[in-house]
Protein backbone atom coordinates (compact mmCIF):
# COMPACT_ATOMS: atom_id res chain seq x y z
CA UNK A 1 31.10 81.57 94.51
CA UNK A 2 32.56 85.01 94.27
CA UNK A 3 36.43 85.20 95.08
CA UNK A 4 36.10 87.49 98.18
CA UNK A 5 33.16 85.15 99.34
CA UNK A 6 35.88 82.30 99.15
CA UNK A 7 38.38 83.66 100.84
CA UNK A 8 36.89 84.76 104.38
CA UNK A 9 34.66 81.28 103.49
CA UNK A 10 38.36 79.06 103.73
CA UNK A 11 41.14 81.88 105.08
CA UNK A 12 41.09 80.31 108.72
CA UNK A 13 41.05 76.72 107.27
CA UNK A 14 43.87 76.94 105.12
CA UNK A 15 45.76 78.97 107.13
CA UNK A 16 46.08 76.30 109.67
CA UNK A 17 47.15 73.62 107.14
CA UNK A 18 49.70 76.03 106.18
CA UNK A 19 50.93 77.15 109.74
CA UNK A 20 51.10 73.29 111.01
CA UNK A 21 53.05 72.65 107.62
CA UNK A 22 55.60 75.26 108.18
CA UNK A 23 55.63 76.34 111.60
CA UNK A 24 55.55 79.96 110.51
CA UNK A 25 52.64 82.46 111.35
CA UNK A 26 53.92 85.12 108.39
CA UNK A 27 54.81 82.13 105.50
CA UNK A 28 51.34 80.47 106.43
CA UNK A 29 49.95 83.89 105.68
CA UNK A 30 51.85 84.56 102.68
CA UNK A 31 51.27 81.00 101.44
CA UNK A 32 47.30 81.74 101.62
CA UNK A 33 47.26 85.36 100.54
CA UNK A 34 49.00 84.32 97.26
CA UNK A 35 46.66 81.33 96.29
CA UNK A 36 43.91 83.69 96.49
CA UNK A 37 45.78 86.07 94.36
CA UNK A 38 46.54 83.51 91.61
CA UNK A 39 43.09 81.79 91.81
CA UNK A 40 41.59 81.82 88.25
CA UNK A 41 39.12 78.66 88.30
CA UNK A 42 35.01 78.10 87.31
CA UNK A 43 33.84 77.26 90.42
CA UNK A 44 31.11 75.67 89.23
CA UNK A 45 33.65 72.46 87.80
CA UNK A 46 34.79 72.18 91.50
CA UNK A 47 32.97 69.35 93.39
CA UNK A 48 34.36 70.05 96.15
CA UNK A 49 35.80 73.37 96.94
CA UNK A 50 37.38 72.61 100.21
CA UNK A 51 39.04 69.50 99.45
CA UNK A 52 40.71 71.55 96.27
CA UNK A 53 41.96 74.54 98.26
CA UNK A 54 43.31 72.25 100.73
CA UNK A 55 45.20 70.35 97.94
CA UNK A 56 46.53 73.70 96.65
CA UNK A 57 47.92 75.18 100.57
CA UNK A 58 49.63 71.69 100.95
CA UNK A 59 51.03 71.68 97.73
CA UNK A 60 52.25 75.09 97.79
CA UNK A 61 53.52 74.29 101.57
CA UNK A 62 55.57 71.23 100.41
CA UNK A 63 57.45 73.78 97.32
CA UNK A 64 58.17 76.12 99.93
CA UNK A 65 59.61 73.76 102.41
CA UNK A 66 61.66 72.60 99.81
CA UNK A 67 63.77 75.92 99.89
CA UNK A 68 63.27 76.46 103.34
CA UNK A 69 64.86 73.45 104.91
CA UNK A 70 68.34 74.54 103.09
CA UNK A 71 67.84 78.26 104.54
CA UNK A 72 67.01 76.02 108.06
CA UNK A 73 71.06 74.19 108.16
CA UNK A 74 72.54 77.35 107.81
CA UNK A 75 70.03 79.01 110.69
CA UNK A 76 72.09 80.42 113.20
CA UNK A 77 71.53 78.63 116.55
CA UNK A 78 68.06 75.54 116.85
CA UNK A 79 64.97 76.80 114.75
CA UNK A 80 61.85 77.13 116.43
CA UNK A 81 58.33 77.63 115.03
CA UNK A 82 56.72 81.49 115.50
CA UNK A 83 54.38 81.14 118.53
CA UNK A 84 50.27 82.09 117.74
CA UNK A 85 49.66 84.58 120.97
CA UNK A 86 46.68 86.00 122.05
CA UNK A 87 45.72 87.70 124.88
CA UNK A 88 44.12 85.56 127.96
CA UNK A 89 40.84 87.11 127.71
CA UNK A 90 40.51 87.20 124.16
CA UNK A 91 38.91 84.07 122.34
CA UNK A 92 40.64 82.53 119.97
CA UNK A 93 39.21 82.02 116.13
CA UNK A 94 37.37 79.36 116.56
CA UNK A 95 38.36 77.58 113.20
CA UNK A 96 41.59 77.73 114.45
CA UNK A 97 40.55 76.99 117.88
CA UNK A 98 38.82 73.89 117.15
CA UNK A 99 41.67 72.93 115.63
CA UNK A 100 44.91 74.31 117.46
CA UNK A 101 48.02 72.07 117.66
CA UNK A 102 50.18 72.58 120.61
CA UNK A 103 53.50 74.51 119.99
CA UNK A 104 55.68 71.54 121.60
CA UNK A 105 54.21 68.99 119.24
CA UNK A 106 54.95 72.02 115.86
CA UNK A 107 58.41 71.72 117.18
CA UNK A 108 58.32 67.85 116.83
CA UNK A 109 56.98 68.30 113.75
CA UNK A 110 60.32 69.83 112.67
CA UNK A 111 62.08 65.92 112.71
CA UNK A 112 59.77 65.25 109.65
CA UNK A 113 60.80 65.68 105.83
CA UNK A 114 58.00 68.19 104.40
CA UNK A 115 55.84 64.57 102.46
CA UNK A 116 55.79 62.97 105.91
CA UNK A 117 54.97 66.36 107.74
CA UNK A 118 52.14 66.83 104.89
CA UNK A 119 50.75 63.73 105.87
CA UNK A 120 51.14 63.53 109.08
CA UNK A 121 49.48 66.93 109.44
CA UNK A 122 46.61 66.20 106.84
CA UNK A 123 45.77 62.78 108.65
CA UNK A 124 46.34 63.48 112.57
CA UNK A 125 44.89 67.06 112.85
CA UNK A 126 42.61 67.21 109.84
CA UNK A 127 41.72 63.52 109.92
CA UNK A 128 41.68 63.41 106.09
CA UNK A 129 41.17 59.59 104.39
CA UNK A 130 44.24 58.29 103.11
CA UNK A 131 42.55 58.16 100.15
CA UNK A 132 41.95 62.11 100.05
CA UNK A 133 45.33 62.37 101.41
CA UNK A 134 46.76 60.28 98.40
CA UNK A 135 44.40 62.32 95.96
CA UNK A 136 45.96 65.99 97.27
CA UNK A 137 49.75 64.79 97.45
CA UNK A 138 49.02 62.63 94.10
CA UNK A 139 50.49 59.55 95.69
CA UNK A 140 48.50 56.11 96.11
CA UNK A 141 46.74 55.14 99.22
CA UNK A 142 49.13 52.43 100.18
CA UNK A 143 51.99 54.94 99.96
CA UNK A 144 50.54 57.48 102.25
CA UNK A 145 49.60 54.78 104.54
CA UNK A 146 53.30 53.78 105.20
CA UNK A 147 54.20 57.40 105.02
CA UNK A 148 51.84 58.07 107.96
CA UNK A 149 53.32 55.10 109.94
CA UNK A 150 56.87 55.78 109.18
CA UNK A 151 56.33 59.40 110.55
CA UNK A 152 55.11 58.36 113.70
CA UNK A 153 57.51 55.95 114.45
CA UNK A 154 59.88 58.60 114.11
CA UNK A 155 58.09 61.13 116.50
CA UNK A 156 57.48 57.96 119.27
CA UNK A 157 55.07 60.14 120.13
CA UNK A 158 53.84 61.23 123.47
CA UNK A 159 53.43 64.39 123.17
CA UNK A 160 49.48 65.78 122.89
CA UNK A 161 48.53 66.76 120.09
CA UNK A 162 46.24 69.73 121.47
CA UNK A 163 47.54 72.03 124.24
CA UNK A 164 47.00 70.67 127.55
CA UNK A 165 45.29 71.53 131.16
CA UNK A 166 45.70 75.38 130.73
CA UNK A 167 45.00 75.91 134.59
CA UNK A 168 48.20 74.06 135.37
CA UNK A 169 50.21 75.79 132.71
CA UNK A 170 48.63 78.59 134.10
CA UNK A 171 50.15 77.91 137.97
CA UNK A 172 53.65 77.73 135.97
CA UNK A 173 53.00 80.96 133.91
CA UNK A 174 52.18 82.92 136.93
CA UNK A 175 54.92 81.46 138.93
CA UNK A 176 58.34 82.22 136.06
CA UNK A 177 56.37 85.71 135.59
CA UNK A 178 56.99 86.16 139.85
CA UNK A 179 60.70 84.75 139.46
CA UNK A 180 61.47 86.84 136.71
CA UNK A 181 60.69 90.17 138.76
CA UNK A 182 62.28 88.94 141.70
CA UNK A 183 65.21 87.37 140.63
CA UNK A 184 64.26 84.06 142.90
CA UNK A 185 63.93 81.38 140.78
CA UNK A 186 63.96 78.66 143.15
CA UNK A 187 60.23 78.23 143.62
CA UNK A 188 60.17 77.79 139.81
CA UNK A 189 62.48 75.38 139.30
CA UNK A 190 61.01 72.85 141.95
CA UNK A 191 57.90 72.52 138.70
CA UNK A 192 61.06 71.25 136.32
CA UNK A 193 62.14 67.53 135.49
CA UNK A 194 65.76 66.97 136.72
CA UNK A 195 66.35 66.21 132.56
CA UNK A 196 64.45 69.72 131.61
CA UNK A 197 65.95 71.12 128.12
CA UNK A 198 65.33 74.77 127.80
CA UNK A 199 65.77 75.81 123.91
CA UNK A 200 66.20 79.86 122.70
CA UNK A 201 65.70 80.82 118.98
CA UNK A 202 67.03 84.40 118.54
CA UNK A 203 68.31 83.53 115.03
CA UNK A 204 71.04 85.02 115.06
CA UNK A 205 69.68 88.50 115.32
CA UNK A 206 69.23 88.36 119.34
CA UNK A 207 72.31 87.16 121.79
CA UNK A 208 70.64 83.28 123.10
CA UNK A 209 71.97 80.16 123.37
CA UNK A 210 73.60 78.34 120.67
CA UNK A 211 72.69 75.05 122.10
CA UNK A 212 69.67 73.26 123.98
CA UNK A 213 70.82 73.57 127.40
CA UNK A 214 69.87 70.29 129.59
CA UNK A 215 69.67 69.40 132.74
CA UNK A 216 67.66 70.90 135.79
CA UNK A 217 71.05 72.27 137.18
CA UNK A 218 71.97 74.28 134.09
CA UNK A 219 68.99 75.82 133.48
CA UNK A 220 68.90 76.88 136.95
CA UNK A 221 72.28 78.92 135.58
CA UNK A 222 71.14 80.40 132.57
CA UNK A 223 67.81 81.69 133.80
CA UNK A 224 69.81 83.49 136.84
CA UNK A 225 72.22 84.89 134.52
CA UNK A 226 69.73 86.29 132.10
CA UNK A 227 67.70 87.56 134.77
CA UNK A 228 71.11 89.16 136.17
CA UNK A 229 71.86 90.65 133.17
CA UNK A 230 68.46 92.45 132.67
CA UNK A 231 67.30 89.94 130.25
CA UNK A 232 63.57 90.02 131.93
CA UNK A 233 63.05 93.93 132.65
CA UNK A 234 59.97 95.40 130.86
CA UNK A 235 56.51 93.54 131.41
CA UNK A 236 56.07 90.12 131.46
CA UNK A 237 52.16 89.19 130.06
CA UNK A 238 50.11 85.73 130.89
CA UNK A 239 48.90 85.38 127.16
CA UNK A 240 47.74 82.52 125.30
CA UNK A 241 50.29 80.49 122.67
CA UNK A 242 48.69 78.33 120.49
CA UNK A 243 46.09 77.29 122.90
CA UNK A 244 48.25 76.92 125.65
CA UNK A 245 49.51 79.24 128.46
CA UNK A 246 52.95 81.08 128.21
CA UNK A 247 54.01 84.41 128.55
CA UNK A 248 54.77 87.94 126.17
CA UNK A 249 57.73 90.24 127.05
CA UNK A 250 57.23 93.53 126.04
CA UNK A 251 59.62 96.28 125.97
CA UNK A 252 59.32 100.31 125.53
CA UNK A 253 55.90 98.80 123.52
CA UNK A 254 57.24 96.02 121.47
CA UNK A 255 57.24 92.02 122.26
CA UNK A 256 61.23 90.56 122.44
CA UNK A 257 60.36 87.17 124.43
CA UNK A 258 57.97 84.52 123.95
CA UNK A 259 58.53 81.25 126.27
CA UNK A 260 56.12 78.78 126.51
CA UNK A 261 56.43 75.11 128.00
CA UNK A 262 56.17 71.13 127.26
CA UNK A 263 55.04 69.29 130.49
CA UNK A 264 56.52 65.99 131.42
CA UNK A 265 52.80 63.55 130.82
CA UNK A 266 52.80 61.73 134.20
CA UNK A 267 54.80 64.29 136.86
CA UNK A 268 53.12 67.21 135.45
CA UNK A 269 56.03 69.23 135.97
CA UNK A 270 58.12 71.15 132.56
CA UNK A 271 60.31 68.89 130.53
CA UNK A 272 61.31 71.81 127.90
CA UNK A 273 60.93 75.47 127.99
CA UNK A 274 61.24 77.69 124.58
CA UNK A 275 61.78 81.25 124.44
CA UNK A 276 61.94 82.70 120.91
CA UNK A 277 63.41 85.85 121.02
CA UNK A 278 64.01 86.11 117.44
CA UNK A 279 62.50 89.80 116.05
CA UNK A 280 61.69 88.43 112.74
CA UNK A 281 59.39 85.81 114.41
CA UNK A 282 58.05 88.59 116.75
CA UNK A 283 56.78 90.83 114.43
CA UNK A 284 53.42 89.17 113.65
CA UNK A 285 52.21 89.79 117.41
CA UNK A 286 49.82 92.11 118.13
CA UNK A 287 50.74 95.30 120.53
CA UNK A 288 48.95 94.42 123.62
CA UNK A 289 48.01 97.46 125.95
């Protein structure tokens, strides 16, 4: 098979391996774009061609996490994952669809070392054996298998995987987009658990909070005080984030905010809100008109 053939053949695939791995739209992308570059092979040796490029992405994922985690302690302020956004109307890829992990769980994902993330990621969203799994991390079966269990034991999770009901996500969308221009956030924060944790990632680059900020209550007083301070003026955009309903800020043309939410599993109402206003983490977006 001809290298170009391969590439649009297994870009989409391997580019979500490489996203849920490190939580980063423009690494995934790098990650990919330089296997391709570097692939000298006979494809006709390769049994299976999927199962090897998979093996490759991961691998390449785990050196890079490697480096990354140390460049993560010294992150100014909590590190969150760059958001996927489309618009509302537009369909996602459908590999990627198919497949698409919900941005609260990618920020769980962050509590695992890179092994237990590879895993975890190969087994839960790409439901790889454990013996494929041991084969691409060159680890034995039994290994992975505790691995797997040790990871979720650490993410007690009860999180979905996928993104959830998008026409309820879509009734809190709507409704922060109408506090935002008003300044009236009252309506909006009747849809928040009293223990609601709102989390900012401007990295540094972009004035946000240093610290999750908990509690219903204090929330309540740093959404009012951004909004006081102008931090919402420009257009705020219903779009899609990985799979899920949350909202674009653009300004004079260029995005500055994504927020999307985690809803609490049995009230329905949000449990965490993330805004990433961080430009580096921005950039990937797509101008929307």
């Amino acid at each position: 098979m001809e290298l170009d053939t391969l590439y649009k053949t297994y870009r989409p695939f391997l580019f979500s391996i490489a996203y849920r791995m490190l939580g980063s739209v423009t690494d995934a992308e790098d990650i990919v774009h330089d296997l391709f570059l570097q692939l000298k092979l006979d494809t006709d040796e390769i049994k299976d061609m999927k199962a090897y490029l998979a093996k490759m992405t991961t691998n390449r994922c785990l050196n890079f996490l490697k480096s990354a985690r140390k460049r993560r302690e010294v992150y100014t302020g909590p590190w969150l994952p760059e958001p996927r956004v489309n618009e509302t109307d537009q369909p996602l890829d459908k590999v990627v669809t198919d497949e698409t992990v919900a941005y609260a769980f990618l920020v769980l994902l962050e509590q695992l070392s890179p092994v237990e993330r590879a895993v975890f990621v190969l087994r839960e969203a790409f439901t790889y054996s454990y013996e494929d799994i041991a084969e691409m991390l060159e680890k034995n079966e039994v290994n992975c298998r505790k691995i797997y269990s040790r990871a979720k034991r650490k993410l007690q999770n009860d999180r979905p995987v996928h993104p959830e009901d998008t026409k309820h996500v879509d009734l809190l969308a709507k409704t922060f987009i109408k506090a935002s221009a008003t300044g009236n956030f009252e309506e909006f924060l009747d849809l928040l658990t009293e223990d609601v944790v709102l989390v900012t990632d401007g990295g540094g680059k972009v004035l946000s909070a240093l610290n999750p900020i908990v509690t219903k209550q204090r929330v309540s007083s740093f959404l009012k005080g951004v909004s006081a301070k102008g931090g919402f003026i420009g257009e705020l955009l219903p779009v899609m984030v990985n799979g899920q309903e949350g909202i674009l800020q653009m300004k004079e043309g260029k995005p500055i905010k994504v927020i999307c939410f985690e809803l609490d599993p049995k009230q329905k109402n949000i449990r965490k809100i993330f805004i990433v206003t961080n430009p580096d983490k921005l950039n990937h977006i797509p101008v929307i008109d």
